[in-house]
Protein backbone atom coordinates (compact mmCIF):
# COMPACT_ATOMS: atom_id res chain seq x y z
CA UNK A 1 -2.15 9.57 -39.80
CA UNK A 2 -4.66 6.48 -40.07
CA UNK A 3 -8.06 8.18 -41.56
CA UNK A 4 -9.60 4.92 -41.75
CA UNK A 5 -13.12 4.64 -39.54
CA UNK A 6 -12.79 3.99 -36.13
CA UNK A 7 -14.29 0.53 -36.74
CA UNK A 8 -11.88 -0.83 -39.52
CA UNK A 9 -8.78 0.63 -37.55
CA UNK A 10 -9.92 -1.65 -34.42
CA UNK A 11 -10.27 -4.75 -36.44
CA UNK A 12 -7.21 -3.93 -38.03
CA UNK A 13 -5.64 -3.25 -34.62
CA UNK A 14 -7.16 -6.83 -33.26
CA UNK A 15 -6.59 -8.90 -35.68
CA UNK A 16 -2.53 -8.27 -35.43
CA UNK A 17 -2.51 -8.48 -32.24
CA UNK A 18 -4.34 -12.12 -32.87
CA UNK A 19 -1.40 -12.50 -35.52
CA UNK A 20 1.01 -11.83 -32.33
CA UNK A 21 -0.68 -14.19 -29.77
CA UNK A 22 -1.66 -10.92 -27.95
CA UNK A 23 -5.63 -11.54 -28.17
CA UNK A 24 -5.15 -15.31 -27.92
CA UNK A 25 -7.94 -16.85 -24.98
CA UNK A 26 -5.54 -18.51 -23.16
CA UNK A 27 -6.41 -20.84 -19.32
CA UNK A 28 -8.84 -18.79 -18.03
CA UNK A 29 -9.17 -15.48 -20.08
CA UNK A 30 -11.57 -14.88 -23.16
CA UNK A 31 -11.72 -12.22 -26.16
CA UNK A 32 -12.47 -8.95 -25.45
CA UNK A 33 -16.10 -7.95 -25.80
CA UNK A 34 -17.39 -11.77 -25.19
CA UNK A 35 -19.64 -11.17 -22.34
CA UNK A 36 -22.94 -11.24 -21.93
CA UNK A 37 -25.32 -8.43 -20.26
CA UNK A 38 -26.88 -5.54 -21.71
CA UNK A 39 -24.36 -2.13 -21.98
CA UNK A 40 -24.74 1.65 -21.10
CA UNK A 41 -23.82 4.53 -22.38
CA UNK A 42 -21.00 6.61 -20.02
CA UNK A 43 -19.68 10.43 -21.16
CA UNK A 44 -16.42 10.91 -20.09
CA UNK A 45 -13.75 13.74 -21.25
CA UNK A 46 -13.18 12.22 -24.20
CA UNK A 47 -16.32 11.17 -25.11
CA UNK A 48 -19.55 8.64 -24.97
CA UNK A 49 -18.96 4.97 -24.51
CA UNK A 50 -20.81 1.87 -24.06
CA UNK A 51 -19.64 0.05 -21.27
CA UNK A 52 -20.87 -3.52 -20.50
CA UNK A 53 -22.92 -3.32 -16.78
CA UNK A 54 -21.89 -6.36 -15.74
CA UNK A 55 -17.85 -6.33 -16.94
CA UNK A 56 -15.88 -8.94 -16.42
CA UNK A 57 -12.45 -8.35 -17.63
CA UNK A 58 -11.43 -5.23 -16.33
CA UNK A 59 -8.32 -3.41 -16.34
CA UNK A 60 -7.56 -0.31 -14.59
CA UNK A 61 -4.21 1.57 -15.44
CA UNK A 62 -4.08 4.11 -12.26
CA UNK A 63 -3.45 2.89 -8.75
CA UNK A 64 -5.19 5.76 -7.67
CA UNK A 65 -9.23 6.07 -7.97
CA UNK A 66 -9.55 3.05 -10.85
CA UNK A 67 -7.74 0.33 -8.90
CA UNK A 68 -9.02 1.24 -5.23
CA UNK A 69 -12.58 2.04 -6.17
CA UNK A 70 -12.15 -1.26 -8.49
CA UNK A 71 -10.72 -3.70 -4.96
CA UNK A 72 -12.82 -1.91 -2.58
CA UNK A 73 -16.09 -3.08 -4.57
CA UNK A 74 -14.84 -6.34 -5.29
CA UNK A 75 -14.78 -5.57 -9.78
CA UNK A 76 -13.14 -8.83 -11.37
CA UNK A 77 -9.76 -7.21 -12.32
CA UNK A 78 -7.67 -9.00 -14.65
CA UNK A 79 -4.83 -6.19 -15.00
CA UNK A 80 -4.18 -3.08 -13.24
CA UNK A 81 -1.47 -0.71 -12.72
CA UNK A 82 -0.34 -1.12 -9.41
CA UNK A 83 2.65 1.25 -6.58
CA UNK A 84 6.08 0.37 -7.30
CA UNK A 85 6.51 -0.31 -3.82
CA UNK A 86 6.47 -3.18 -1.07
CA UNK A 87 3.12 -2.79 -1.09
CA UNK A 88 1.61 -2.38 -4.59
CA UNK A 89 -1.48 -3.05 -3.63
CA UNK A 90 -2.16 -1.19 -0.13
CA UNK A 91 -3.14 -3.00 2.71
CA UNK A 92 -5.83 -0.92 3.79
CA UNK A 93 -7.58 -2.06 0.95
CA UNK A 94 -9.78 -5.58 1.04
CA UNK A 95 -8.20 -8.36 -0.33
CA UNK A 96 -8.24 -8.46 -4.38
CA UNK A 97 -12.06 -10.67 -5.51
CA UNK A 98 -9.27 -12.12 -7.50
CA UNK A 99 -5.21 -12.42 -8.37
CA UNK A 100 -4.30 -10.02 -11.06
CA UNK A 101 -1.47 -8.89 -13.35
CA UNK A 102 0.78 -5.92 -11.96
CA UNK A 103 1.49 -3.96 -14.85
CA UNK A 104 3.34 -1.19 -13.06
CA UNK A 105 3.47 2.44 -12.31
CA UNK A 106 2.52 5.14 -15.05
CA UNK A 107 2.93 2.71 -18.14
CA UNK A 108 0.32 1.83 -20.91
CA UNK A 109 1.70 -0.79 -23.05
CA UNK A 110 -1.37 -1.10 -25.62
CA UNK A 111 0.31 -4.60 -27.07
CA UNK A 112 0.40 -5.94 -23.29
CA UNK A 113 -3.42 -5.00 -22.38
CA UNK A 114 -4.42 -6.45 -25.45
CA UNK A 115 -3.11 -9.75 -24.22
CA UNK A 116 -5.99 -9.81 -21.41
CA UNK A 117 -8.97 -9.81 -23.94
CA UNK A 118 -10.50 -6.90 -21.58
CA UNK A 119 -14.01 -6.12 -21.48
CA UNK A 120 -13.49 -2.63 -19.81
CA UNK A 121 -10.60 -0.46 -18.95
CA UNK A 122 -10.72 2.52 -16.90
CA UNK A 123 -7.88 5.18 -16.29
CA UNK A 124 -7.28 8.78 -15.63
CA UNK A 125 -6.92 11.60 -18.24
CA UNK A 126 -3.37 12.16 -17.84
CA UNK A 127 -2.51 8.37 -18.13
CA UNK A 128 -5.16 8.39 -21.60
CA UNK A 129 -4.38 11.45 -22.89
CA UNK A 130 -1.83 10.05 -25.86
CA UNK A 131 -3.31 6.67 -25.81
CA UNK A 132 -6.76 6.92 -25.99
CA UNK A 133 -7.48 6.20 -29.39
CA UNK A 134 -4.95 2.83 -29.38
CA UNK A 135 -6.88 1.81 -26.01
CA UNK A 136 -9.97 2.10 -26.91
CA UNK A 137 -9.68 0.10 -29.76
CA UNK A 138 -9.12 -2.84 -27.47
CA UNK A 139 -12.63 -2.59 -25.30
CA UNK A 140 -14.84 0.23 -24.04
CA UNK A 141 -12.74 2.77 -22.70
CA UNK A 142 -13.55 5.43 -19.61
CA UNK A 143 -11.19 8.22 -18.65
CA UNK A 144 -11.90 9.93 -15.86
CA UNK A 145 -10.96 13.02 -14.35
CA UNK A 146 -8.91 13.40 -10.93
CA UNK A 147 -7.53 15.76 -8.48
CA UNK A 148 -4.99 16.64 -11.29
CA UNK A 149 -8.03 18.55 -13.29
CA UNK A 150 -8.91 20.22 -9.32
CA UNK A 151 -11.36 17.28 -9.04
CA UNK A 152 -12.45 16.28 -5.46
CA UNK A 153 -11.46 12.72 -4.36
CA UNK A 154 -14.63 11.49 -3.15
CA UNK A 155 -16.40 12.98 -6.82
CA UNK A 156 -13.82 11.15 -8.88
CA UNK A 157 -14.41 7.83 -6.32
CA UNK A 158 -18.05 8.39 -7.41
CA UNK A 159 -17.54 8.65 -11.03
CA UNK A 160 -15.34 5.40 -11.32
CA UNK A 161 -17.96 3.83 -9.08
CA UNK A 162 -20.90 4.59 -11.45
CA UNK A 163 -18.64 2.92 -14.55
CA UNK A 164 -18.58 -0.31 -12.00
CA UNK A 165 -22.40 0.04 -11.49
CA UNK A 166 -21.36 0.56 -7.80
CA UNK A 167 -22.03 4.38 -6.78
CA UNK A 168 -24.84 3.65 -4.82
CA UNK A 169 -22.36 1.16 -2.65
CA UNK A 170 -19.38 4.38 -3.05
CA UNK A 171 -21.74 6.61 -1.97
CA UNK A 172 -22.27 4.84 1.55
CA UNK A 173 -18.66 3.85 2.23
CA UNK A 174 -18.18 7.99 1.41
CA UNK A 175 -20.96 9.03 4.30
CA UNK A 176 -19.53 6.36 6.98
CA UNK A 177 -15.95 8.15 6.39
CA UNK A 178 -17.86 11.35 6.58
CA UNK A 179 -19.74 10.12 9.50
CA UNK A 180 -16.10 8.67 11.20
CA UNK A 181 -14.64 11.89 10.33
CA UNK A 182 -17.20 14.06 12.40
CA UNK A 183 -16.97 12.05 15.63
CA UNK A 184 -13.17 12.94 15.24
CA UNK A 185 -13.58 16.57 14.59
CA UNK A 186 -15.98 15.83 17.78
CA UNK A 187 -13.80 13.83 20.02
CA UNK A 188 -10.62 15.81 19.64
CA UNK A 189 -11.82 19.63 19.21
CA UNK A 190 -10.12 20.74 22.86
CA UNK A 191 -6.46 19.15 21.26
CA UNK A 192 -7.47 20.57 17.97
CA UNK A 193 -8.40 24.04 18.91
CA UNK A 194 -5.71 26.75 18.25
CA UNK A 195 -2.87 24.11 17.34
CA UNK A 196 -1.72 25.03 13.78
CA UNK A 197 -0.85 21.56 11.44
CA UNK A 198 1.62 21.97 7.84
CA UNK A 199 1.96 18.50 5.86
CA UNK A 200 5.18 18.15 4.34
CA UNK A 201 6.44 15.88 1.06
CA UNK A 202 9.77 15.12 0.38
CA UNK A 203 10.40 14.25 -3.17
CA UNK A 204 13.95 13.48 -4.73
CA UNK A 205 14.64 16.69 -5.16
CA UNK A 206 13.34 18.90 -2.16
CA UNK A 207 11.21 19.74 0.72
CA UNK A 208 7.42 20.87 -0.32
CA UNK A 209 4.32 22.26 1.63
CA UNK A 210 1.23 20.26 0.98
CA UNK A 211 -1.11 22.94 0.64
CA UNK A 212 -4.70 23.53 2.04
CA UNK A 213 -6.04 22.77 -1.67
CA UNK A 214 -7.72 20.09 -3.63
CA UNK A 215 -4.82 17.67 -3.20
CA UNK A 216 -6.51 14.53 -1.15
CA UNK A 217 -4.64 14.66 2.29
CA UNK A 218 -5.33 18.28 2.74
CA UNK A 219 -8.82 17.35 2.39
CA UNK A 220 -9.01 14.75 4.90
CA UNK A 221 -7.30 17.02 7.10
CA UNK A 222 -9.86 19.85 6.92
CA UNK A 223 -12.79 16.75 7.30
CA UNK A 224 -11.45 16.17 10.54
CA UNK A 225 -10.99 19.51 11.97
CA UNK A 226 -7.26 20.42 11.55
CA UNK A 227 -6.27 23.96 11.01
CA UNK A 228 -3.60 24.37 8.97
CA UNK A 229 -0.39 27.11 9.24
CA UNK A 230 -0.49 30.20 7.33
CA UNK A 231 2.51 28.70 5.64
CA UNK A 232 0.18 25.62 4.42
CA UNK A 233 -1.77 28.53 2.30
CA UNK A 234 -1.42 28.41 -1.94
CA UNK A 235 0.70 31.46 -3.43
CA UNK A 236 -2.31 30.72 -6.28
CA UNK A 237 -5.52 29.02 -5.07
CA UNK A 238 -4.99 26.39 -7.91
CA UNK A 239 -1.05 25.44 -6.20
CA UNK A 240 -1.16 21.81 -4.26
CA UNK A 241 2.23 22.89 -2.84
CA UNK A 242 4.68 25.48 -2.09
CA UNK A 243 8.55 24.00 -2.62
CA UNK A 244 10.85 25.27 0.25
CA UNK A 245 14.68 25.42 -0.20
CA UNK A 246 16.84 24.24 2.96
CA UNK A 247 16.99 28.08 3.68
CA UNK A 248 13.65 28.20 3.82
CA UNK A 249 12.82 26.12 6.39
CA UNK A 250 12.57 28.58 8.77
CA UNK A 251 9.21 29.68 6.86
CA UNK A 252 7.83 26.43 9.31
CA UNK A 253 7.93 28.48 12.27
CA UNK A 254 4.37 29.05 12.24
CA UNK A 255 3.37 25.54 12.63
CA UNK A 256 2.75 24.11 16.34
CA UNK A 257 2.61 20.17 14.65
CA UNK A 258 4.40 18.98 11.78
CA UNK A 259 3.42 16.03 9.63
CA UNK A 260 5.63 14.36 7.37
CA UNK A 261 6.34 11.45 4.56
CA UNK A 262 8.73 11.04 2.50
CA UNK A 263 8.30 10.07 -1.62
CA UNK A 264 4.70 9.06 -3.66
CA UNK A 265 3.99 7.16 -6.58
CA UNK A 266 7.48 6.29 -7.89
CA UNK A 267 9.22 8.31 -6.48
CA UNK A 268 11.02 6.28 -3.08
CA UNK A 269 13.89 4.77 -2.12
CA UNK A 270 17.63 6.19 -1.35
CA UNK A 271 17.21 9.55 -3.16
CA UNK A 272 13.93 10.57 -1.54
CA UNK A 273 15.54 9.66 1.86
CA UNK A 274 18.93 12.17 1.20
CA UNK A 275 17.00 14.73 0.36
CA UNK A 276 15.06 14.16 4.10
CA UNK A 277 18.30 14.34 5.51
CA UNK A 278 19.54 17.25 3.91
CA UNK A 279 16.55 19.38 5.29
CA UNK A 280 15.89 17.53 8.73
CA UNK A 281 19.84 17.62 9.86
CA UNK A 282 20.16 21.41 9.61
CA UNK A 283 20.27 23.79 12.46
CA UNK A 284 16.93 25.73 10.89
CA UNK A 285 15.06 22.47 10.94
CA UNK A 286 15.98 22.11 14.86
CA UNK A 287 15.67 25.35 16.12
CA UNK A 288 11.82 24.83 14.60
CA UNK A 289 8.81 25.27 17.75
CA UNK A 290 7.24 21.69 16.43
CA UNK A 291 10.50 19.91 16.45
CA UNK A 292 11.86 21.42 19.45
CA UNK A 293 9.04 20.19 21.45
CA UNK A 294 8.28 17.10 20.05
CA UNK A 295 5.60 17.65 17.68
CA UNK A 296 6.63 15.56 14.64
CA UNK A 297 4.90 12.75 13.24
CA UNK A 298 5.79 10.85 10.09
CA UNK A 299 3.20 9.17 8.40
CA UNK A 300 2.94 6.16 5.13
CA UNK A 301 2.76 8.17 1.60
CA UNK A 302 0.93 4.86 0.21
CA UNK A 303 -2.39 6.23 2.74
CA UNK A 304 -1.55 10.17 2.29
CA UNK A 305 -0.11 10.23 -1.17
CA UNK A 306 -1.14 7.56 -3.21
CA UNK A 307 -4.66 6.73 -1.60
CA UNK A 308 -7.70 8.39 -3.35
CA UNK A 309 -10.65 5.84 -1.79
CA UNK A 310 -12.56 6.28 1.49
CA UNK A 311 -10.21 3.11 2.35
CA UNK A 312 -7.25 5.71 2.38
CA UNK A 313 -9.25 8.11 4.01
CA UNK A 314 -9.67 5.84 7.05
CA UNK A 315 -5.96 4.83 6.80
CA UNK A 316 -5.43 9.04 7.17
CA UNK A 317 -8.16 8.78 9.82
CA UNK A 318 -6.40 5.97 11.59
CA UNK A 319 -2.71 7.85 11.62
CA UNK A 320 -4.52 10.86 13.30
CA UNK A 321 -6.15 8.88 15.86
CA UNK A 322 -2.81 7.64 16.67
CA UNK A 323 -0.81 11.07 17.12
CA UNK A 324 -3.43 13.46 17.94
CA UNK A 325 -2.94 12.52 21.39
CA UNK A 326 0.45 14.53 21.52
CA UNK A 327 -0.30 17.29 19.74
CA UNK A 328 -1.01 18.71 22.71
């Protein structure tokens, strides 16, 4: 265990990596910390830091919150983890203020970050929680906390908005979704009375009920007026999802619409779409009331699943203005 202070470790830390040619200033980039702005003091769950209020090398190392709250308010990336999809960076965000590096899905490689002489980094607990102390020895480092820790969407939006000195900006791109989300509610309350909605997930390994919870689609759902199936409620209220067996599926009975997609995060491709198959291809799943009449819409898991900014939202927003027309 390294008991040297905090301090010594990070020059320690910086100058190998200098030693390596991670820290070198190569076309375009400059050493971490050389800036120029005043700095402010941000708590976080693992602690107090001083972040610069005008960053300039920024790195975020979740595509959820960090990276789409970063894009959406134009922050001067440099690095960021990004889907491991087609689309790594969704297109219902703006385009990037600038080109950055991809560094993947759900890795923190402290002796690659190091190479972008970072000013700022910003990433969720879970993605932190080993490598805190090794990150933050490269530049001031927030961790935030996520729908993982039962955290809202829009209040974890918020909080990586305020480390980007942009919550006042968040904050009104959060009331014109709330404000697009009412006229819905609004506009479509004769379709939306009495029909009952579940949101499925396939994964790579089964079928699963996207609870009415903290989990961000089931949120967006209940802003714009869906009622959800008695089958869509938690066993526990802290349960994002309920995992069906194919003998299950009859459980989905109660359900007049059904909403689908299929994968999230890393998890795509061939295996996600045989395990589709292997629930959608029985009799059970036929014999269904939303199937047999028509009522099932599949929908992108980069807007449902992976979004976590009022950009998603509207994305989520856009896909129900698109099917709510059948549900009835």
């Amino acid at each position: 265990m390294d008991n040297r202070p905090a301090s010594v470790a990070r020059r320690t830390f910086l100058a190998g990596a200098a030693a390596l040619g991670l820290g070198a200033c190569g076309p375009g980039r400059q050493a971490a910390g050389d800036h120029d702005g005043a700095t402010k003091p941000v708590r976080h769950p693992y602690g107090e830091t001083q972040v610069p209020v005008s960053p300039r090398r920024v790195i975020t190392l979740d595509p959820g919150q960090a990276m789409q709250v970063a894009v959406e308010h134009g922050v001067p990336l440099v690095a960021s983890a990004t889907l491991e999809t087609d689309q790594p960076i969704p297109a219902y965000l703006p385009p990037p203020k600038q080109p950055f590096e991809h560094l993947g899905f759900g890795q923190v490689d402290v002796e690659r970050l190091a190479g972008f002489g970072p000013d700022l980094i910003v990433g969720h607990t879970s993605i932190l929680r080993d490598k805190y102390p090794a990150v933050s020895g490269l530049a001031p480092t927030v961790a935030y906390a996520n729908t993982a820790n039962k955290v809202e969407w829009h209040e974890a939006s918020l909080t990586v908005a305020d480390v980007f000195g942009a919550r006042q900006a968040q904050q009104q791109k959060l009331d014109a979704y709330r404000a697009r989300a009412n006229r819905f509610r609004e506009r479509h309350q004769r379709l939306l009375g009495g029909r009952k909605i579940v949101l499925l997930r396939f994964t790579t390994e089964e079928m699963r009920i996207i609870t009415d919870s903290v989990i961000f689609p089931s949120r967006i759902l209940s802003d714009a007026g869906i009622t959800r199936s008695s089958s869509s409620s938690p066993a526990k209220p802290t349960d994002t999802y309920t995992s069906l067996s194919p003998e299950q599926v009859g459980r989905l009975a109660d359900a007049d619409v059904i909403i689908h997609f299929s994968g999230g995060g890393a998890s795509e491709g061939g295996q996600v779409s045989s395990t589709s198959a292997k629930y959608t291809q029985g009799d059970l799943w036929r014999r269904l009331p939303a199937v047999r009449t028509g009522k099932v819409f599949e929908v992108s898991r980069i807007s449902w699943w992976d979004g976590g900014s009022t950009s998603a939202a509207n994305a989520v927003l856009d896909d129900l203005d698109r099917v709510v027309g059948e549900f009835a």
